[in-house]
Protein backbone atom coordinates (compact mmCIF):
# COMPACT_ATOMS: atom_id res chain seq x y z
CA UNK A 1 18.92 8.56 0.38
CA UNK A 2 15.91 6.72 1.69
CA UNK A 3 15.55 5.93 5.27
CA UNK A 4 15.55 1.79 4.66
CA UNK A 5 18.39 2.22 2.86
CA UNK A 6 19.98 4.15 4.68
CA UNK A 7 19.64 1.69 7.86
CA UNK A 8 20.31 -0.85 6.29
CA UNK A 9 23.98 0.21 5.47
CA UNK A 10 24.25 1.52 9.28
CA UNK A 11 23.63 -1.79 10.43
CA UNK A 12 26.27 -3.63 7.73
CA UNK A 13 28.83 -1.01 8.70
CA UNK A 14 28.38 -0.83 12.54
CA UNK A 15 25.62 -2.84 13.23
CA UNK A 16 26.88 -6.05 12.19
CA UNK A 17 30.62 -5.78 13.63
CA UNK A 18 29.45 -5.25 16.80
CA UNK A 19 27.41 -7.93 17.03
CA UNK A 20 30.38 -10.02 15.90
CA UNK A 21 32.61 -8.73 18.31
CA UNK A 22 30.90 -8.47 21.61
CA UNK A 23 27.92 -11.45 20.91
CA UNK A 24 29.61 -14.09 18.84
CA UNK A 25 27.56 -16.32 20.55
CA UNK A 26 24.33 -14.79 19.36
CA UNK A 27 24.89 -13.22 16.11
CA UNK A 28 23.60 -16.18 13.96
CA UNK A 29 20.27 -15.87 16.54
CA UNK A 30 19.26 -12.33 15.81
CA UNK A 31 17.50 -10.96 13.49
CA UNK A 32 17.63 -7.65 12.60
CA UNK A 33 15.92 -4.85 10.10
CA UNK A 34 13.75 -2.35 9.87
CA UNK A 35 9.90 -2.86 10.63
CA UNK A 36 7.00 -1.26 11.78
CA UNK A 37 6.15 2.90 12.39
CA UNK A 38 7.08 5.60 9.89
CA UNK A 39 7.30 6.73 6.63
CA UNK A 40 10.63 5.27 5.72
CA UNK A 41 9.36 1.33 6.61
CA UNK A 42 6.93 2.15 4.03
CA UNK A 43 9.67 3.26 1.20
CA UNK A 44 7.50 6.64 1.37
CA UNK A 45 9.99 9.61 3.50
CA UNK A 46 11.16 12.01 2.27
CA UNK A 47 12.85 15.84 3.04
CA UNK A 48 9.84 16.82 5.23
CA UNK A 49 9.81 13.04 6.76
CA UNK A 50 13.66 14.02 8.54
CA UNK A 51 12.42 16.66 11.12
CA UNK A 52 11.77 13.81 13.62
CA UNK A 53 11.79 9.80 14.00
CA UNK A 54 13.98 9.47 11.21
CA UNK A 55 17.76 8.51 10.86
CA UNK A 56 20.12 5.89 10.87
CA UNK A 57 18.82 3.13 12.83
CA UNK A 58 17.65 -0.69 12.87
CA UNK A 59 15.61 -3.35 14.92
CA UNK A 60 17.32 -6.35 16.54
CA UNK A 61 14.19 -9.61 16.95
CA UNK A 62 15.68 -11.87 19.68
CA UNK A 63 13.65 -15.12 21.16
CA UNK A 64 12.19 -14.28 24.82
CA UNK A 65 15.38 -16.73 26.02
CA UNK A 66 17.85 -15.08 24.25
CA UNK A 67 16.44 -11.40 25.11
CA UNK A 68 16.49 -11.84 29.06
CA UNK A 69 19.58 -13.13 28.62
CA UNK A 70 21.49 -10.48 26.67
CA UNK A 71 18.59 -7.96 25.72
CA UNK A 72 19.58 -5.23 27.91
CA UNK A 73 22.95 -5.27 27.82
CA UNK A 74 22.84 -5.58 23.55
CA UNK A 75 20.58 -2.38 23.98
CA UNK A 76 23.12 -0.66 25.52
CA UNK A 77 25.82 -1.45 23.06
CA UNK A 78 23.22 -0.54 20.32
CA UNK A 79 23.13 3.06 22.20
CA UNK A 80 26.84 3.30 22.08
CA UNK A 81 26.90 3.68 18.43
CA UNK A 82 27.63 6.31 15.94
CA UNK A 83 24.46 8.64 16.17
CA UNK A 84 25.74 10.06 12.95
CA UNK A 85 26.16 8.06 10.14
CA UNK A 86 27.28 8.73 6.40
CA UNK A 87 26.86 12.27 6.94
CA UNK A 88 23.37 12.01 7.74
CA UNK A 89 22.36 13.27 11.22
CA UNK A 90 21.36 11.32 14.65
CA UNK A 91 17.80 10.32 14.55
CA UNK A 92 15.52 12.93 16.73
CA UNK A 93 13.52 10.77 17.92
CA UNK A 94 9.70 12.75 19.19
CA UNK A 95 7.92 11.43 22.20
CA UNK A 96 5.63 9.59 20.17
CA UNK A 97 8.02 7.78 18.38
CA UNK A 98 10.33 6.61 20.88
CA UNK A 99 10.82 2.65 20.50
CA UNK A 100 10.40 2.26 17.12
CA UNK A 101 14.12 0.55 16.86
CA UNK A 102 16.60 -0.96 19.05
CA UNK A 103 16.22 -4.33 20.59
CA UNK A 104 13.04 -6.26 20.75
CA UNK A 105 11.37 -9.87 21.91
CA UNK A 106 9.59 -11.05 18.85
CA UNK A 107 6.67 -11.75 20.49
CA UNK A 108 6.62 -8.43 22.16
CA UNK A 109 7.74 -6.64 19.29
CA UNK A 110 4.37 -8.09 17.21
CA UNK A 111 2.00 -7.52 19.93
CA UNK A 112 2.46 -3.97 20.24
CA UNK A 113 0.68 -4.20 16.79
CA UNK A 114 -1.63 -7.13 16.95
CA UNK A 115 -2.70 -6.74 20.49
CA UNK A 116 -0.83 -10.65 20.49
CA UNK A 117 2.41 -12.52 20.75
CA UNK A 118 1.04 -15.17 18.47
CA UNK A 119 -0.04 -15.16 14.67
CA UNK A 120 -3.95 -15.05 14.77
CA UNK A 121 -5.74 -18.28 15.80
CA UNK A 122 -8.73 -17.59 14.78
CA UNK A 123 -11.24 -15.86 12.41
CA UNK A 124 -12.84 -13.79 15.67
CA UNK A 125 -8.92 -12.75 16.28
CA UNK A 126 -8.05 -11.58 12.88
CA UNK A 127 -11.21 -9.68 12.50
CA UNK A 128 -10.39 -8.06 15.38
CA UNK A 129 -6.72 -6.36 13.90
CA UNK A 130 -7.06 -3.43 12.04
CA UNK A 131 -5.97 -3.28 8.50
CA UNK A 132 -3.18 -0.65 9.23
CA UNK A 133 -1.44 -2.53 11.96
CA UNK A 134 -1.13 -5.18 10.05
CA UNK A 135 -0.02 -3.40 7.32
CA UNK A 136 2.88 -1.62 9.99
CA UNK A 137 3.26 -5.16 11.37
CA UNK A 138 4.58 -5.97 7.62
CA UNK A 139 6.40 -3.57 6.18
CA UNK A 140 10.35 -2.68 5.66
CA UNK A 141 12.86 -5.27 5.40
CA UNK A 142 13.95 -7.98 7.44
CA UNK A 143 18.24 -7.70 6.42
CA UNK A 144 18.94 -10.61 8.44
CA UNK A 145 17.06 -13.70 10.01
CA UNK A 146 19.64 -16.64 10.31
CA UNK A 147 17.43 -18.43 12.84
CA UNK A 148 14.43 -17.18 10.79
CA UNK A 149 11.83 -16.90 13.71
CA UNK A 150 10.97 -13.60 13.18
CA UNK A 151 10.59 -13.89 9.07
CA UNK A 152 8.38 -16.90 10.02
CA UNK A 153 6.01 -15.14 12.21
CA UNK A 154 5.99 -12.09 9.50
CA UNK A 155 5.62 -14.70 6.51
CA UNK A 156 2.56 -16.09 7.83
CA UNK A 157 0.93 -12.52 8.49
CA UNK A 158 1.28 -11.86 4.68
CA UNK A 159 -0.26 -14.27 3.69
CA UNK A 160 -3.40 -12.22 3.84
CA UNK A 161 -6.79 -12.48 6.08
CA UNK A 162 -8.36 -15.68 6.10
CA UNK A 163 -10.77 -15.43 2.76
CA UNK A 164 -13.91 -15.48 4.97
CA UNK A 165 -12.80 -12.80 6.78
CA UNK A 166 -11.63 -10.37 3.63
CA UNK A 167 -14.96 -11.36 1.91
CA UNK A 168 -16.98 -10.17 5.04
CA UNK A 169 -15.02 -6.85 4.92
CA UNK A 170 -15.41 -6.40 0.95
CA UNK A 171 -18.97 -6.80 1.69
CA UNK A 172 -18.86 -4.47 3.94
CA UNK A 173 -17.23 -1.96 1.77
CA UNK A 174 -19.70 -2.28 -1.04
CA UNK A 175 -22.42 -1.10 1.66
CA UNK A 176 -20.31 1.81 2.80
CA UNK A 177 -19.33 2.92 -0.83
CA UNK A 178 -22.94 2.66 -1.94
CA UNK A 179 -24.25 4.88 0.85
CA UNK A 180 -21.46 7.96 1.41
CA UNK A 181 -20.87 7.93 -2.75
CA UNK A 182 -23.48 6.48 -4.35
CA UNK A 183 -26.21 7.77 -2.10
CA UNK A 184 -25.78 10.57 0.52
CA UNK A 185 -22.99 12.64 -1.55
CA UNK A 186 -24.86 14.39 -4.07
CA UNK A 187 -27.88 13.82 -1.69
CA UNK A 188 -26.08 16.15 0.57
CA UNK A 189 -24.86 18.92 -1.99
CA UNK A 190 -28.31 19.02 -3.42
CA UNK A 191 -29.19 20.11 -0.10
CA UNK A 192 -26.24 22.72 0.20
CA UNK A 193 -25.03 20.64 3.00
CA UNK A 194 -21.09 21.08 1.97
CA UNK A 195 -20.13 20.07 4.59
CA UNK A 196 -21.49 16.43 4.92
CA UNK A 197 -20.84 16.36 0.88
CA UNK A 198 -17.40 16.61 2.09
CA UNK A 199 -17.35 14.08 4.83
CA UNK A 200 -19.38 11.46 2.72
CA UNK A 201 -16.73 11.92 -0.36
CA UNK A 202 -13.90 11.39 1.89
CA UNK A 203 -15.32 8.54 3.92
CA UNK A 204 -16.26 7.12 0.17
CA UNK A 205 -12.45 7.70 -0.67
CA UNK A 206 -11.10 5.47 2.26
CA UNK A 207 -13.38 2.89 1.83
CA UNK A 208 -12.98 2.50 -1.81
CA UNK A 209 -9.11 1.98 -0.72
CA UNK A 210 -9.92 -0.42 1.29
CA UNK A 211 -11.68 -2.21 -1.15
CA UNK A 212 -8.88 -2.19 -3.75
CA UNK A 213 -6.56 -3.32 -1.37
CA UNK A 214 -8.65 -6.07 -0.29
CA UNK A 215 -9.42 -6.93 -3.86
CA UNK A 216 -5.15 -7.63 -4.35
CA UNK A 217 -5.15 -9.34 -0.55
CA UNK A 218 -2.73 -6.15 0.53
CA UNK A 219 -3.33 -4.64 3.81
CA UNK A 220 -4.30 -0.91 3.84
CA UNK A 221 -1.59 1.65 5.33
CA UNK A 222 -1.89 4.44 7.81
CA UNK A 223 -4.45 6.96 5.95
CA UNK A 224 -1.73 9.66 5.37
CA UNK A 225 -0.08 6.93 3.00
CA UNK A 226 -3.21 4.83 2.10
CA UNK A 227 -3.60 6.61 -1.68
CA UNK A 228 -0.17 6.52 -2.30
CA UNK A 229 0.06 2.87 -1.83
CA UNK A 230 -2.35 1.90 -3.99
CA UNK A 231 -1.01 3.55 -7.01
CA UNK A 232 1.24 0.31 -7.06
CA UNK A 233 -1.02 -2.86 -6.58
CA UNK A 234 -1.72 -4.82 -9.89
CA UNK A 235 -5.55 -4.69 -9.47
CA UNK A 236 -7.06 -1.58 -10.08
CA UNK A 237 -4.71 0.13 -8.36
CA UNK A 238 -3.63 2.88 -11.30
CA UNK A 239 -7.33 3.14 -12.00
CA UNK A 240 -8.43 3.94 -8.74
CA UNK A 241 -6.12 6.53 -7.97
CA UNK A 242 -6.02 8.64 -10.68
CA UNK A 243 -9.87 8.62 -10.28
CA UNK A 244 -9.78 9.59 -6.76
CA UNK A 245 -7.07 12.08 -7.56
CA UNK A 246 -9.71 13.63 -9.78
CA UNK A 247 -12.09 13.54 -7.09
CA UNK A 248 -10.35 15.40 -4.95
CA UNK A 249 -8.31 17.96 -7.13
CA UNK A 250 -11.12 19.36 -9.47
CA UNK A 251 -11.31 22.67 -9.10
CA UNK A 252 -13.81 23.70 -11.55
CA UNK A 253 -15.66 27.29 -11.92
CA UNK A 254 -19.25 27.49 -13.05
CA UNK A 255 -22.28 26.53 -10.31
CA UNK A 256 -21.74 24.29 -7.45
CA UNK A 257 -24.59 22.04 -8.79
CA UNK A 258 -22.64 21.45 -11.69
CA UNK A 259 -19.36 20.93 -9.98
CA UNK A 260 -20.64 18.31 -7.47
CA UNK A 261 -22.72 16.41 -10.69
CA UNK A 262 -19.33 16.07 -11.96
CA UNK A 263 -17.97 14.97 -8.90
CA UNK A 264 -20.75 12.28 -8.96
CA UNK A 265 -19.62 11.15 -11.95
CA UNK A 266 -16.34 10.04 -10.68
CA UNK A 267 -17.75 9.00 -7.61
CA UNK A 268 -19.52 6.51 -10.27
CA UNK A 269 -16.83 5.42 -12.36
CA UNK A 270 -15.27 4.19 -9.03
CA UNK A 271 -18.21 2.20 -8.29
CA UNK A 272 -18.60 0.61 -11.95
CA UNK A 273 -14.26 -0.56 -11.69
CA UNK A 274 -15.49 -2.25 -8.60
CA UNK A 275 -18.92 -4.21 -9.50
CA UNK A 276 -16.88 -5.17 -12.66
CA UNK A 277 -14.06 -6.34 -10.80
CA UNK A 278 -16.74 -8.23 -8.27
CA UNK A 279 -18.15 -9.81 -11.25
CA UNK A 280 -15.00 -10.71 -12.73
CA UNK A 281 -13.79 -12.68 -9.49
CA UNK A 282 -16.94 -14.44 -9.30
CA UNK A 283 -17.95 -12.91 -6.07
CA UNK A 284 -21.41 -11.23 -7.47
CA UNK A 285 -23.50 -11.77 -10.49
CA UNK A 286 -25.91 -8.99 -9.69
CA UNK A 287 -26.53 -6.71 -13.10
CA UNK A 288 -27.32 -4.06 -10.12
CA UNK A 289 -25.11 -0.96 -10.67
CA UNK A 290 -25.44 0.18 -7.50
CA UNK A 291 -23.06 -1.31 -5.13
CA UNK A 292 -25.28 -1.79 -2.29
CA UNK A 293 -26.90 -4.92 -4.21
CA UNK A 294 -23.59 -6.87 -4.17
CA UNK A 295 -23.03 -6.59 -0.72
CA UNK A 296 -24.91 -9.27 0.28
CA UNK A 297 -24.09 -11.39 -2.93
CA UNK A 298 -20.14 -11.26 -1.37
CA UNK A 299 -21.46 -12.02 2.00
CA UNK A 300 -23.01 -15.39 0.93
CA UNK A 301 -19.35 -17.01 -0.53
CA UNK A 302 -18.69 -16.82 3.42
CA UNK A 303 -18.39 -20.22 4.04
CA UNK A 304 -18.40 -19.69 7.83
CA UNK A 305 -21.86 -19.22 9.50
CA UNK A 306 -20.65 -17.57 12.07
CA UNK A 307 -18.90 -14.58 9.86
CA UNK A 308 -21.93 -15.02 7.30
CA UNK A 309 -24.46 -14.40 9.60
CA UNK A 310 -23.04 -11.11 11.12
CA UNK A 311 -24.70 -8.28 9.49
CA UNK A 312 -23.45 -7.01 5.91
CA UNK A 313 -23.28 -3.29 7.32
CA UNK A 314 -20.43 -4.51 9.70
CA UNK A 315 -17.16 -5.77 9.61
């Protein structure tokens, strides 16, 4: 049984009554789910995901009124439940990964990922949130929401980035693409530099990630999960990670020189699905097949000066 799942039906079976019996009051002002750190908000544990911070479990969103006045006490109650559930064992929960459920202020409960207790004001603020906390910040499910605060608050972060902002980053990402793949990866091998072949393949790998999941206006996931994940978005997603699968798994025999050429290849093929998708979306009409040309092509849809005139090698 998966870990969402599996909350989901601890909080209908003993969740749920208890917040009927001891907060009749509040229950139609809670929220409750499961949201934010670990595999199983992502739909991704598995057997090697239950040796710690997973188990039968679930988040309760109150407003900052409703949480000073009952927080506490509905904490403990929440601690006084089954630890076992369904014949699935407590949750063990590491050092790391202590907090992750129990009872929460909404706007507390979204700044521990956003570094705010508000949805983003403004383009400097949401350039400023990683892609993977947002990504935490909107994951799960949300099983209840009667006063639908907290859904609100999540809705709104799902929407996306503001479009000058995700244009700035896919610029971005065409310069970093063009110069770890394009560029310094079979510069490096040709220079028996493994090692920095290596590094510039990988750092190729998460960028092009990135840009796929900017391309469907999804935010990027922790990097343990980031391939994974893109397997399922609509644009390019298939495409993409079979390629990069390729990258990474070929194991071929025969000289090094030949092995990294082949590499390159793929490395390539990435690059062309992207330029044609850039094309596609109107966002570049460069003929250049190298990447680094349509950089600066994305960054002048910005319609922001301030964004536009920050330099296409950042983001």
């Amino acid at each position: 049984m998966k870990g969402l799942e599996l909350s989901e039906r601890y909080f209908n079976e003993l969740g749920l009554p208890m917040l009927a019996e001891k907060y009749p009051g509040y229950r139609d002002r809670i929220a409750a789910g499961l949201v934010g750190e670990g595999s199983e908000c992502f739909g991704f544990d598995d057997e090697i995901s239950r040796d710690h911070d997973w188990g039968p479990s679930f988040c309760l969103w109150l407003t900052r009124e409703d949480h000073e006045a009952i927080g506490e006490s509905l904490q403990n109650d929440v601690n006084k439940l089954p630890r076992e559930f369904s014949g699935i064992q407590a949750r063990k929960d590491s050092f790391w990964g202590r907090g992750r459920t129990g009872v929460f202020e909404i706007g507390e409960f979204y700044r521990r990922f956003l570094g705010t207790d508000q949805v983003p004001a403004s383009l400097k603020e949401w350039r400023a949130i990683p892609e993977g906390n947002l990504a935490v910040a909107t994951n799960g499910k949300v099983f209840i929401d009667p006063p639908g605060k907290f859904t609100e608050f999540r809705a709104r972060l799902k929407e996306f980035y503001p479009e000058d902002i995700r244009l700035n980053k896919i610029a971005s990402r065409c310069m970093t693409m063009a110069q770890s793949g394009q560029y310094n990866y079979l510069r490096c091998a040709g220079r028996g530099e493994y090692l920095a072949a290596e590094y510039a393949k990988a750092q190729f790998a998460a960028d092009a990630i990135s840009m796929v999941f900017l391309i469907n206006r999804r935010y990027r996931p922790f990097y343990k999960w980031m391939h994974r994940a893109m397997k399922t978005l609509p644009i390019l997603g298939d495409t993409i990670h079979e390629l990069l699968f390729r990258l990474f798994a070929v194991n071929e025999s025969g000289p090094e020189e030949l092995k990294f050429e082949r590499k390159g290849d793929l490395v390539e093929q990435v690059c062309q699905c992207i330029i044609h998708e850039l094309r596609r979306e109107g966002l570049s009409n460069s003929a250049s097949d190298f990447l680094l040309d349509h950089g600066p092509q994305v960054q002048l849809k910005i319609e922001n000066p301030e964004i536009r005139k920050i330099p296409v090698w950042l983001e």
